[in-house]
N, C-alpha and C. Protein backbone atom coordinates (compact mmCIF):
# COMPACT_ATOMS: atom_id res chain seq x y z
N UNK A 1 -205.56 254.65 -149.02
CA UNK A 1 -206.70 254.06 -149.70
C UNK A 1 -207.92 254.24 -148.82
N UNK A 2 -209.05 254.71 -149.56
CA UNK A 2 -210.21 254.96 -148.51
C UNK A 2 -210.65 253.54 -148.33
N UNK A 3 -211.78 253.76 -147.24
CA UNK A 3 -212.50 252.04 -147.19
C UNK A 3 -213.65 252.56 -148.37
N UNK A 4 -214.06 253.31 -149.05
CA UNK A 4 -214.84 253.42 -150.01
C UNK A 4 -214.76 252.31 -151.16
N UNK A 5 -213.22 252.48 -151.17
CA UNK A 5 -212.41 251.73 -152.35
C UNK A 5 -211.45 250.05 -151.70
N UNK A 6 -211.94 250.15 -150.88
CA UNK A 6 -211.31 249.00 -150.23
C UNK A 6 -212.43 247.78 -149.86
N UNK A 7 -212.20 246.54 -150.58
CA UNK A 7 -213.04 245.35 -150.24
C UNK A 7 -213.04 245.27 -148.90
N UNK A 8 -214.25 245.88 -147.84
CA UNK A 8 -214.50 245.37 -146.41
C UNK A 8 -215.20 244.73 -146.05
N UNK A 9 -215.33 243.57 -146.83
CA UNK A 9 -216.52 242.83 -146.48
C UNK A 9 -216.05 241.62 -145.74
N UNK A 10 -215.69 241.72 -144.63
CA UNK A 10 -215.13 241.07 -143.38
C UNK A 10 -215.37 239.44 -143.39
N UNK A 11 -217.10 239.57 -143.56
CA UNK A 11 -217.10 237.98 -143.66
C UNK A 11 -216.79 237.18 -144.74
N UNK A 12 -216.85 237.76 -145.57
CA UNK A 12 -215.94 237.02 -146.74
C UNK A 12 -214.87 236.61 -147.07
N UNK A 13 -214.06 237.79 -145.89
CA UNK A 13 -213.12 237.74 -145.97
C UNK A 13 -212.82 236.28 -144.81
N UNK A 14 -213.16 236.25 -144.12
CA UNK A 14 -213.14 234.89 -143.16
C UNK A 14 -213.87 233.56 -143.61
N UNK A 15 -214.92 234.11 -144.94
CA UNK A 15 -214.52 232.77 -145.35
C UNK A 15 -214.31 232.17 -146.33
N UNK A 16 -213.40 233.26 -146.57
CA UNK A 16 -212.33 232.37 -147.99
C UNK A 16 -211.15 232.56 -146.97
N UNK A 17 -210.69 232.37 -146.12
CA UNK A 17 -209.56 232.48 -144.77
C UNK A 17 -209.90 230.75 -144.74
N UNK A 18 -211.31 230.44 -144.36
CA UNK A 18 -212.03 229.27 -143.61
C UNK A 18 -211.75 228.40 -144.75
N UNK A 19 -211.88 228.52 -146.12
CA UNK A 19 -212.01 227.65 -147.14
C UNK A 19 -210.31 227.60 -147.24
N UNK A 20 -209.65 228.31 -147.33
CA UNK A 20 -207.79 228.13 -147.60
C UNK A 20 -207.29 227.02 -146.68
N UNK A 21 -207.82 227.52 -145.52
CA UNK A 21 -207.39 226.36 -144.51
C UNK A 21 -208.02 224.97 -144.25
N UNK A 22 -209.09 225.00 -145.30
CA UNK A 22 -209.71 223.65 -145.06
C UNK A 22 -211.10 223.69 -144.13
N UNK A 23 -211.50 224.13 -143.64
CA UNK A 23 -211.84 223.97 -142.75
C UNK A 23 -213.72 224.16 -143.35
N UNK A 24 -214.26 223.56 -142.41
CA UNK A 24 -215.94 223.25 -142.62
C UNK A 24 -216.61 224.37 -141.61
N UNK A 25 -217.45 224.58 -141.99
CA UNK A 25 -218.44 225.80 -141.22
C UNK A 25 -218.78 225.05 -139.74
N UNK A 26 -218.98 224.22 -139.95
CA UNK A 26 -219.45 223.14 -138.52
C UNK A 26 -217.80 223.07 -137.55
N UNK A 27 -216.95 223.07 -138.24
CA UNK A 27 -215.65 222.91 -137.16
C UNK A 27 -215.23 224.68 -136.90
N UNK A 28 -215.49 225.30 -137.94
CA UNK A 28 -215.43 226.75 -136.92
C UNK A 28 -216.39 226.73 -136.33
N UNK A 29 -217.48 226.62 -136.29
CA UNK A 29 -218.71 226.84 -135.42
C UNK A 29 -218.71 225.88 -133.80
N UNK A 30 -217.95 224.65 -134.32
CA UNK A 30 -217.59 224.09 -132.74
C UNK A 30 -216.53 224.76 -132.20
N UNK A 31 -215.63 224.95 -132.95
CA UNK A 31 -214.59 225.96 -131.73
C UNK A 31 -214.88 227.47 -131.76
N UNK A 32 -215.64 228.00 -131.90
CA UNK A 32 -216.31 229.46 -131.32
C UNK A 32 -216.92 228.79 -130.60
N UNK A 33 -218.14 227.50 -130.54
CA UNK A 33 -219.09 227.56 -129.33
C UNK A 33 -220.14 228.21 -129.97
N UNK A 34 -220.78 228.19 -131.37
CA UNK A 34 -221.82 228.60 -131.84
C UNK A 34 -222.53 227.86 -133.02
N UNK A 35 -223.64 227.94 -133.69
CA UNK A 35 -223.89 226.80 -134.95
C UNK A 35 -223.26 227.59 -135.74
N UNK A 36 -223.71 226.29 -137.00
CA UNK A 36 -223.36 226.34 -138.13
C UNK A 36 -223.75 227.65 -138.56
N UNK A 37 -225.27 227.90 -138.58
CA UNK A 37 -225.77 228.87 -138.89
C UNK A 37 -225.27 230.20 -138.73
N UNK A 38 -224.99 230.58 -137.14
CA UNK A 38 -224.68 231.62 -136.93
C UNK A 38 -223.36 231.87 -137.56
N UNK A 39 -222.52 230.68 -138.12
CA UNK A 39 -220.84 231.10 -138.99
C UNK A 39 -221.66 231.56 -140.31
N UNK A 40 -222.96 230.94 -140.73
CA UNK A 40 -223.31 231.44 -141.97
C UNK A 40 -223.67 233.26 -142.09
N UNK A 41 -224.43 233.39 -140.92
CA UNK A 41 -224.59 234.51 -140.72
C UNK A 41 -223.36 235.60 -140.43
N UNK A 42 -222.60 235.05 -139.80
CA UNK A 42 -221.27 235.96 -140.11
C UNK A 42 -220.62 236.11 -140.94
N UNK A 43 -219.97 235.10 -141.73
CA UNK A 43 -219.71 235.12 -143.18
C UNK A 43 -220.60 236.01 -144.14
N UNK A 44 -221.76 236.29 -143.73
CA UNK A 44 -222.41 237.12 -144.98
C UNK A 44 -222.31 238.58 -144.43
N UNK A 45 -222.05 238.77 -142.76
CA UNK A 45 -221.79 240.02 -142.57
C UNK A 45 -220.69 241.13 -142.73
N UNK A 46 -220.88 242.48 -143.33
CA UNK A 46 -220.14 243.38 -144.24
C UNK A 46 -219.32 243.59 -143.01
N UNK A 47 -219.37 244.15 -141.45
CA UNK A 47 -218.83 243.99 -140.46
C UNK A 47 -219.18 243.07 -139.31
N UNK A 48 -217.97 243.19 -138.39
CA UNK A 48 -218.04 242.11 -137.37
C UNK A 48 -217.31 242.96 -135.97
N UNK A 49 -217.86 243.12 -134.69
CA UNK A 49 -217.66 242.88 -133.60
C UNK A 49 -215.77 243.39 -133.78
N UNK A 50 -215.05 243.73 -133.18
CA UNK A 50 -213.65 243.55 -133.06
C UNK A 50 -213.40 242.47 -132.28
N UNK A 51 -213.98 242.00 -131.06
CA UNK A 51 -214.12 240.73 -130.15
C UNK A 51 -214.45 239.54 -131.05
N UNK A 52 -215.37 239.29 -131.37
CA UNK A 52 -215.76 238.48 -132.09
C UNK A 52 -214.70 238.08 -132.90
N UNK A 53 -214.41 239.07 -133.87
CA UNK A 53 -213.60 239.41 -135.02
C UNK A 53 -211.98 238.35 -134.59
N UNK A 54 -211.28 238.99 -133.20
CA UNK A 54 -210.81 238.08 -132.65
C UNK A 54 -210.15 236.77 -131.97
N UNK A 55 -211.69 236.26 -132.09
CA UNK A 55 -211.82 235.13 -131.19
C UNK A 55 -211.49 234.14 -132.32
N UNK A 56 -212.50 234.50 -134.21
CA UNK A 56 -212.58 234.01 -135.36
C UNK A 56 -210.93 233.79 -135.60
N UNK A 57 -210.53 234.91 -135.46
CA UNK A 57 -209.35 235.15 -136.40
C UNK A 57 -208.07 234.15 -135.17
N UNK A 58 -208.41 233.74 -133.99
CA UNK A 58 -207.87 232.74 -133.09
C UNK A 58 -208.09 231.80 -133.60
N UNK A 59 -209.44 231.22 -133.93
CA UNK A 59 -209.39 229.81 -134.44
C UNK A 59 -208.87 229.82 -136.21
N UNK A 60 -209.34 230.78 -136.38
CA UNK A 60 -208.45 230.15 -137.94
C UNK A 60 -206.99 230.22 -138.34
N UNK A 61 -206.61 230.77 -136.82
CA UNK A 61 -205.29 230.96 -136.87
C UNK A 61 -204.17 231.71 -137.47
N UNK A 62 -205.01 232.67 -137.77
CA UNK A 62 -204.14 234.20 -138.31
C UNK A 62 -205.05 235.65 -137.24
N UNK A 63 -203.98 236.08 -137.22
CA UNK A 63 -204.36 237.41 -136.41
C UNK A 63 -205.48 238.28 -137.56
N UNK A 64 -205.86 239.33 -136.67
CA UNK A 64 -207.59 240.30 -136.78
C UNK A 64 -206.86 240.84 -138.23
N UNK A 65 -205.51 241.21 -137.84
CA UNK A 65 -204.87 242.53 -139.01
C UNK A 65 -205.31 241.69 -140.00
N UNK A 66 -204.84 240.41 -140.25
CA UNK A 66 -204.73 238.90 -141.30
C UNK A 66 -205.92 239.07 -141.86
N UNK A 67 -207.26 239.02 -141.60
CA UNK A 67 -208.34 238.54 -141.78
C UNK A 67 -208.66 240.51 -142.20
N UNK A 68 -208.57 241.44 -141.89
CA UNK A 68 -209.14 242.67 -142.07
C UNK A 68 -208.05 243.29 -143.70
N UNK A 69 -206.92 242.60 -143.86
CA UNK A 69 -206.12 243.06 -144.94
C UNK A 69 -206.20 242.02 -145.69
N UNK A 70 -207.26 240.89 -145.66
CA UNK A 70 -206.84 239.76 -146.49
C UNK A 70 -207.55 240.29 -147.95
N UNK A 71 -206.66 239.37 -149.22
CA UNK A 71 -206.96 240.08 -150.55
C UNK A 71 -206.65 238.86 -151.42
N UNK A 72 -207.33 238.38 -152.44
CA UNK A 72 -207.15 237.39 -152.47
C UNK A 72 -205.88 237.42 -154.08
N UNK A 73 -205.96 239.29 -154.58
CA UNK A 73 -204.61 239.12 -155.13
C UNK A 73 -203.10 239.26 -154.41
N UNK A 74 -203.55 239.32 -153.39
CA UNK A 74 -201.96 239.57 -152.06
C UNK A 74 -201.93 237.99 -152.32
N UNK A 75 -202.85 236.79 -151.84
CA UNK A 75 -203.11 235.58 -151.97
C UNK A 75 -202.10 234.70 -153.31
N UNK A 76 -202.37 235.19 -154.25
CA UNK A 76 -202.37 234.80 -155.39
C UNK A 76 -200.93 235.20 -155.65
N UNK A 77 -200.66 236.56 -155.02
CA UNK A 77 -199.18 236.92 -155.79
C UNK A 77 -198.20 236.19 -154.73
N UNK A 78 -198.71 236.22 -153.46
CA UNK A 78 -197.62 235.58 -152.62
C UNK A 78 -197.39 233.84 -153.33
N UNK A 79 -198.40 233.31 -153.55
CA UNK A 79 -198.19 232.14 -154.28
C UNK A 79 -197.50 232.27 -155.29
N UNK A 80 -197.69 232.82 -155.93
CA UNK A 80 -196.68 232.66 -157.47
C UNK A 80 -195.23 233.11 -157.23
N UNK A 81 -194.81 233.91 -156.31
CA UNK A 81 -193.75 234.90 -156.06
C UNK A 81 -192.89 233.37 -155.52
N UNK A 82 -193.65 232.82 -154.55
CA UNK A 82 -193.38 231.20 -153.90
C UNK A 82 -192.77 230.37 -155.20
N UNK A 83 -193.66 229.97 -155.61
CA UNK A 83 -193.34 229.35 -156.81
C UNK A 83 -192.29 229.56 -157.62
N UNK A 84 -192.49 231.04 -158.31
CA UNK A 84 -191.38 231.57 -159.51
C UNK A 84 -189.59 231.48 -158.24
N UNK A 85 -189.64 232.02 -156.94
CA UNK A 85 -188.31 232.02 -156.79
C UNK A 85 -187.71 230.66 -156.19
N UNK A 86 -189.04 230.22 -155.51
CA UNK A 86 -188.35 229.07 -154.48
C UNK A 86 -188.32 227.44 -155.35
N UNK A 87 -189.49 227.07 -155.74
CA UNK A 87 -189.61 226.26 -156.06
C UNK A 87 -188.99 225.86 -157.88
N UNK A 88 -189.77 226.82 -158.81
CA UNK A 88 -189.58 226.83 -160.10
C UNK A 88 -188.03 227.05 -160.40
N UNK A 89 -187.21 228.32 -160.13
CA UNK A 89 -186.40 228.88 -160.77
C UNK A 89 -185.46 229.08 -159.80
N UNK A 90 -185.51 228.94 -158.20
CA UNK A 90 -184.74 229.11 -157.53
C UNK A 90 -183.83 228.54 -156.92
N UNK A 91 -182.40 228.69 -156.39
CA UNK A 91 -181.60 227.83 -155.61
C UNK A 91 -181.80 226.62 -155.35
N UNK A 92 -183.19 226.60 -154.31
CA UNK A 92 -183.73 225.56 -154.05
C UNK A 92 -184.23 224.46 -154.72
N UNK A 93 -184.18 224.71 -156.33
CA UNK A 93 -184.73 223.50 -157.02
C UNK A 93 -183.54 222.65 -157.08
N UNK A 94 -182.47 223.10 -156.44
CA UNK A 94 -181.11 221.63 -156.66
C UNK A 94 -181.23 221.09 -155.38
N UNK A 95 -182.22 220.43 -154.71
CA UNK A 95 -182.31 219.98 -153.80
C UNK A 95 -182.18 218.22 -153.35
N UNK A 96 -181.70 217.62 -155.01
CA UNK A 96 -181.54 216.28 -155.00
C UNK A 96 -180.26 215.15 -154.24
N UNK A 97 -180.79 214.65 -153.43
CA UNK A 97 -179.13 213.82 -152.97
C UNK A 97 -179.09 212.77 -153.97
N UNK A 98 -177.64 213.34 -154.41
CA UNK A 98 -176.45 212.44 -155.30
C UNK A 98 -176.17 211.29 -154.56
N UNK A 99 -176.29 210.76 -153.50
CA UNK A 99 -175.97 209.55 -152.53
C UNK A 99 -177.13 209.35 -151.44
N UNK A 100 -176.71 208.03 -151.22
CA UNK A 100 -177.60 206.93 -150.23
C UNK A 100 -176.99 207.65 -148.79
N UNK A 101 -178.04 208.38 -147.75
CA UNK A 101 -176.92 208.63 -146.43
C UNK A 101 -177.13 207.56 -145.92
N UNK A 102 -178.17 206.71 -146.41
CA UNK A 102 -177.48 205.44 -145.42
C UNK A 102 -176.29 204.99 -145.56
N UNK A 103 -175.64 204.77 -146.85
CA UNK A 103 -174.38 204.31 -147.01
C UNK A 103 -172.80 205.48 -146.47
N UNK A 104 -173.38 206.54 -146.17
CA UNK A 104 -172.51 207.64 -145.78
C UNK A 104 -172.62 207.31 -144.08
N UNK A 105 -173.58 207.19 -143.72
CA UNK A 105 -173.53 206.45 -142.25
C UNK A 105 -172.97 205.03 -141.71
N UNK A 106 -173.18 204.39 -142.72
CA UNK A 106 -171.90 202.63 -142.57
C UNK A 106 -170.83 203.18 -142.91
N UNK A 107 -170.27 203.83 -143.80
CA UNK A 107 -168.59 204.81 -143.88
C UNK A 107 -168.19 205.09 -143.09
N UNK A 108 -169.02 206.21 -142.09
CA UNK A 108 -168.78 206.55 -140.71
C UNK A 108 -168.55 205.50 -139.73
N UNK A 109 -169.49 205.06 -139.37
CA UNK A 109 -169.61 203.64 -138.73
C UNK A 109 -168.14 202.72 -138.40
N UNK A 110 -167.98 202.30 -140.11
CA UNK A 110 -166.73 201.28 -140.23
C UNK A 110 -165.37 202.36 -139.81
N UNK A 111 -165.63 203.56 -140.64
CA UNK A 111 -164.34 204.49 -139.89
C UNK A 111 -163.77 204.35 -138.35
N UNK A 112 -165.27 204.84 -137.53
CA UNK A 112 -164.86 204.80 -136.27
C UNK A 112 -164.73 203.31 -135.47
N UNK A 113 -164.95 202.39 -135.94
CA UNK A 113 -164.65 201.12 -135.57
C UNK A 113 -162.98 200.25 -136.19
N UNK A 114 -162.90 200.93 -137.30
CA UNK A 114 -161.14 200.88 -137.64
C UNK A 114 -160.43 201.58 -136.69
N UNK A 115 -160.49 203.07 -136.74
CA UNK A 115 -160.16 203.56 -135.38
C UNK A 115 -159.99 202.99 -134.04
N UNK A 116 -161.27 202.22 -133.64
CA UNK A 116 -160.65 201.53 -132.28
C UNK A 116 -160.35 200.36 -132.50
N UNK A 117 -160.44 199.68 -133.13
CA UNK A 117 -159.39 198.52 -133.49
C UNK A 117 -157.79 198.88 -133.38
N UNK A 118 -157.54 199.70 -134.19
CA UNK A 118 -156.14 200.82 -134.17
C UNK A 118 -155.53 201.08 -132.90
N UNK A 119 -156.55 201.49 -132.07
CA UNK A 119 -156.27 202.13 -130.76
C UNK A 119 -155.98 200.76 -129.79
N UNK A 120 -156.69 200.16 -130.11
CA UNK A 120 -156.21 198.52 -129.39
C UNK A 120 -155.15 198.13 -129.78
N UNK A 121 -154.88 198.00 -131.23
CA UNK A 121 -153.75 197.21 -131.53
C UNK A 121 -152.13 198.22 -131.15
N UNK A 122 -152.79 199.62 -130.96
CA UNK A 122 -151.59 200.30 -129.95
C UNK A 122 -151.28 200.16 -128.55
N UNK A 123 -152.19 200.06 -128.13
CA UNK A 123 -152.40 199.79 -126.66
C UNK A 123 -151.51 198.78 -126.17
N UNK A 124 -152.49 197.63 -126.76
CA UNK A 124 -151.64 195.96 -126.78
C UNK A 124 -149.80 195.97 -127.03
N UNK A 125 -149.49 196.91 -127.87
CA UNK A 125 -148.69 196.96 -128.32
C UNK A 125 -147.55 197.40 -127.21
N UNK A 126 -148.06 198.63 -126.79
CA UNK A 126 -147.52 199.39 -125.55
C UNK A 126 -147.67 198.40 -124.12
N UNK A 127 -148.74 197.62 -123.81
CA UNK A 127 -148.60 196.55 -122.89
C UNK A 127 -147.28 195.53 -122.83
N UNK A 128 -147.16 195.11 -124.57
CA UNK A 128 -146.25 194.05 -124.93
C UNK A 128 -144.96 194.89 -124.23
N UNK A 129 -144.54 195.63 -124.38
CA UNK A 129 -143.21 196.54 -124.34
C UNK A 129 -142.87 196.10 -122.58
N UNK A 130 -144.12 196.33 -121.99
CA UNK A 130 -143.63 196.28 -120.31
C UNK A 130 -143.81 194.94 -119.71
């Protein structure tokens, strides 16, 4: 694919990165160490610095590749792909407990306390003998 035909518009791409994660122009701009402004000004720029590029893609917490291949139908399909196998239609939607584990943990509990009761009343038993 050429970049002719390829969305490179970098800062946009960082900040719809910035908006996914929540995040406010003022809290990227305090962890770069720059204003508000200057995140505005990057966000509107078509390229960015590879350093720079970087440092951004450190605080928002996806790597340079992340932020230079981001697409917001890659976005969209990874969500639904999420959805349709894992959540909607998949394995994973039988994820309900049929029982209280608290009550599977007093089972246990009383088990291993019958047990040493048991083990005493053998013991004692084997004492009585001698």
């Amino acid at each position: 694919m050429s970049t002719a035909t390829k969305n490179s518009h970098i800062g946009r791409k960082i900040s719809r990165i910035r908006e996914l994660r929540g995040m406010k122009q003022e809290a990227l701009a305090a962890e770069l160490g720059i204003s508000q402004q200057s995140v505005s000004s990057l966000e509107q720029s078509e390229h960015i610095e590879d350093e720079k590029l970087e440092k951004e893609a450190k605080v928002l917490g996806v790597s340079k590749e992340a932020i230079e291949n981001f697409s917001e139908e890659s976005i969209f399909h990874n969500i639904n792909n999420f959805n349709d196998n894992s959540v909607n239609n998949g394995p994973l939607n039988n994820f309900h407990c049929t029982f209280n584990p608290l009550d599977k943990v007093v089972e246990l509990y009383e088990r291993l306390v019958q047990a040493e009761k048991d083990k005493v009343a053998y013991l004692e038993k084997l004492l009585e003998k001698k």
